[in-house]
C-alpha atoms as a PDB file:
ATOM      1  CA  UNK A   1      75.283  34.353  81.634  1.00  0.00           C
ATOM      2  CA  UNK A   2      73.798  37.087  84.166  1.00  0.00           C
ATOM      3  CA  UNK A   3      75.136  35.120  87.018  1.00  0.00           C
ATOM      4  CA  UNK A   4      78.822  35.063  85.812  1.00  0.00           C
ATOM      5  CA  UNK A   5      78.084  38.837  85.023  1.00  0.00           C
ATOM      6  CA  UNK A   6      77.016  39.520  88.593  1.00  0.00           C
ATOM      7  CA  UNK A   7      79.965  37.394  90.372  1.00  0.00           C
ATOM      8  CA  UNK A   8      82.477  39.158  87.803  1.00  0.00           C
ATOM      9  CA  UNK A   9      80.727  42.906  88.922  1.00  0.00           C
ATOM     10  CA  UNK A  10      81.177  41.590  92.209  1.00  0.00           C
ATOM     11  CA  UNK A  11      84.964  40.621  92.313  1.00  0.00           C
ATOM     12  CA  UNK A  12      85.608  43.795  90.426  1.00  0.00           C
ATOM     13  CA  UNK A  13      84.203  46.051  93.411  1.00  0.00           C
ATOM     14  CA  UNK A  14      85.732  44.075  95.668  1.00  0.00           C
ATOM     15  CA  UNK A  15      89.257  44.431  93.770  1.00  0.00           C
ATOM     16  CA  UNK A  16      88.278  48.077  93.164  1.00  0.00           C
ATOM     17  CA  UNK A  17      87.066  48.570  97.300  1.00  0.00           C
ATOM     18  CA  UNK A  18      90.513  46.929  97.898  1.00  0.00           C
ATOM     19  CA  UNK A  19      92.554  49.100  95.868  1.00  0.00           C
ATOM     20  CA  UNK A  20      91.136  52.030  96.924  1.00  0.00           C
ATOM     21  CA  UNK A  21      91.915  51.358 100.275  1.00  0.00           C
ATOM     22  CA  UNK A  22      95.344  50.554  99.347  1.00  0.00           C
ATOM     23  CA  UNK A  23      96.228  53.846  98.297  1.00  0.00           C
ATOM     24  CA  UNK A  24      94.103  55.462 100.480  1.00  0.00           C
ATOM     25  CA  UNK A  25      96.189  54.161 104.066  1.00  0.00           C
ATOM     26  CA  UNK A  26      99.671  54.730 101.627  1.00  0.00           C
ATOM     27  CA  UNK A  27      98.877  58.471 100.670  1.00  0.00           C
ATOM     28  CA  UNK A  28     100.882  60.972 102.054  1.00  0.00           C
ATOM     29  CA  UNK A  29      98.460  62.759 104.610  1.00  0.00           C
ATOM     30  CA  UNK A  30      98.113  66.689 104.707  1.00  0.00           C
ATOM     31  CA  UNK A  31      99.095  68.316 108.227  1.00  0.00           C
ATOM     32  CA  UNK A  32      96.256  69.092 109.087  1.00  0.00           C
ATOM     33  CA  UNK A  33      95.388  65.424 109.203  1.00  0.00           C
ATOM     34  CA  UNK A  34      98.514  64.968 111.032  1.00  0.00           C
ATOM     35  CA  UNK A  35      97.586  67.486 113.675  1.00  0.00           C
ATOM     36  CA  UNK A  36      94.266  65.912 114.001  1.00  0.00           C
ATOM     37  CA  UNK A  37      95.015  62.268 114.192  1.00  0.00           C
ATOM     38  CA  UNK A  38      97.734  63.764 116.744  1.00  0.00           C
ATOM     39  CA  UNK A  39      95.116  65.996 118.671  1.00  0.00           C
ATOM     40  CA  UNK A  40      92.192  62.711 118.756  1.00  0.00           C
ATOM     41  CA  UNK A  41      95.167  60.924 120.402  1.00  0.00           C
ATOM     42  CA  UNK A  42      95.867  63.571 123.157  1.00  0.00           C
ATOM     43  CA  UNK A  43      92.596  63.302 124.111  1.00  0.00           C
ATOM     44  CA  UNK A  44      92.090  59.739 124.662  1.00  0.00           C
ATOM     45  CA  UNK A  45      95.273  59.394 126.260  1.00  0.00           C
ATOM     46  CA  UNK A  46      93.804  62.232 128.662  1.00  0.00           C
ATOM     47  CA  UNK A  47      90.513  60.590 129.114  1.00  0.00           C
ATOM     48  CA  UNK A  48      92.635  57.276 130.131  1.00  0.00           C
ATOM     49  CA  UNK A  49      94.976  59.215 132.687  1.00  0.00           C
ATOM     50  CA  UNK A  50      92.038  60.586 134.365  1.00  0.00           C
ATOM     51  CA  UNK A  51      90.251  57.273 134.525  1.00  0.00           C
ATOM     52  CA  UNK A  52      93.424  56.140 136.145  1.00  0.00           C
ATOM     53  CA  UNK A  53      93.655  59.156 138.098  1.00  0.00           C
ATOM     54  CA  UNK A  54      90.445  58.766 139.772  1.00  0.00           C
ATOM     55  CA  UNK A  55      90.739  54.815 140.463  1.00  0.00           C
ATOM     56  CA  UNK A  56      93.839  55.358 142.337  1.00  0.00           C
ATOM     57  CA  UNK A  57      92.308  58.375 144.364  1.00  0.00           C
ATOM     58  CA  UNK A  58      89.433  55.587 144.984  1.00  0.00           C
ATOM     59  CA  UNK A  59      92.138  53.560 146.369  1.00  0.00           C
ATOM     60  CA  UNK A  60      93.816  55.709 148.467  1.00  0.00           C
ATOM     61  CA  UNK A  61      90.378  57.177 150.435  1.00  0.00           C
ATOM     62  CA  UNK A  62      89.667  53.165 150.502  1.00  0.00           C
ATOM     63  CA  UNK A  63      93.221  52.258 152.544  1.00  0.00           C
ATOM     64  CA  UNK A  64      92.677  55.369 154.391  1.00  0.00           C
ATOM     65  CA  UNK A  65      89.413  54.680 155.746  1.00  0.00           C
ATOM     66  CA  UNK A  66      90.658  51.102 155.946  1.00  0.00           C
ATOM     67  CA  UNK A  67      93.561  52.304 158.018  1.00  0.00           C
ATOM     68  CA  UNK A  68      91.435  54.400 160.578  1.00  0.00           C
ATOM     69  CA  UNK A  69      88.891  51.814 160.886  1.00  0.00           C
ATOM     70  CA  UNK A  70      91.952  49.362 161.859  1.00  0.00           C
ATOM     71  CA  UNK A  71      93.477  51.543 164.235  1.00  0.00           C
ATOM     72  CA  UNK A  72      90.281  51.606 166.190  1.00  0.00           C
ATOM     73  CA  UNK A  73      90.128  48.393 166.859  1.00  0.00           C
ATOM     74  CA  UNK A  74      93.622  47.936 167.394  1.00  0.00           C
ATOM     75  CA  UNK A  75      93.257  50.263 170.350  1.00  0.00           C
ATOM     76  CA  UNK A  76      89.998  48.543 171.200  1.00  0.00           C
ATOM     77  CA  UNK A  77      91.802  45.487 171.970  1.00  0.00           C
ATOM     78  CA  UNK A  78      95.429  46.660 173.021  1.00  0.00           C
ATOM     79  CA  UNK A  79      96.047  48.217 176.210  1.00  0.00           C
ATOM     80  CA  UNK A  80      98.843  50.326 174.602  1.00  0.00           C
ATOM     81  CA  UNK A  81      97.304  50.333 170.932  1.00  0.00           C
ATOM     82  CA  UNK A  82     100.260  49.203 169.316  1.00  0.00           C
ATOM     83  CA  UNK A  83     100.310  46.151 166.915  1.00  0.00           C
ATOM     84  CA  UNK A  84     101.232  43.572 169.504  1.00  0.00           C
END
């Protein structure tokens, strides 16, 4: 008998957990949560831009050094320092 009891408090939480969560992601939410859940999503969407931002920087200095370093030797080995 106490171990049907337990499995039946059990599947009632779980119904009641579930249920609650139901109507908790339907509510309406209040502006201010709105402006919040809006405000969190600036930000990350920042945070990623600047990540990007600073890769492609990375990338440019790379080619640019990459470029110079090139063009040295290029002349190095070219009377006229062109690319034939």
């Amino acid at each position: 008998m106490g171990r049907r009891n337990d499995e039946g408090k059990r599947a009632m939480s779980f119904r009641t957990t579930t249920v609650k969560y139901i109507k908790e992601v339907l509510r309406a939410r209040t502006i201010h949560e709105v402006i919040a859940n809006e405000l969190r999503e600036a930000h990350l969407r920042k945070l990623e831009a600047e990540t990007a931002a600073e890769y492609a920087n990375a990338a440019i200095q790379y080619n640019e050094q990459r470029i110079a370093r090139l063009m040295a030797r290029l002349t190095e080995h070219t009377e006229e320092g062109d690319y034939t």
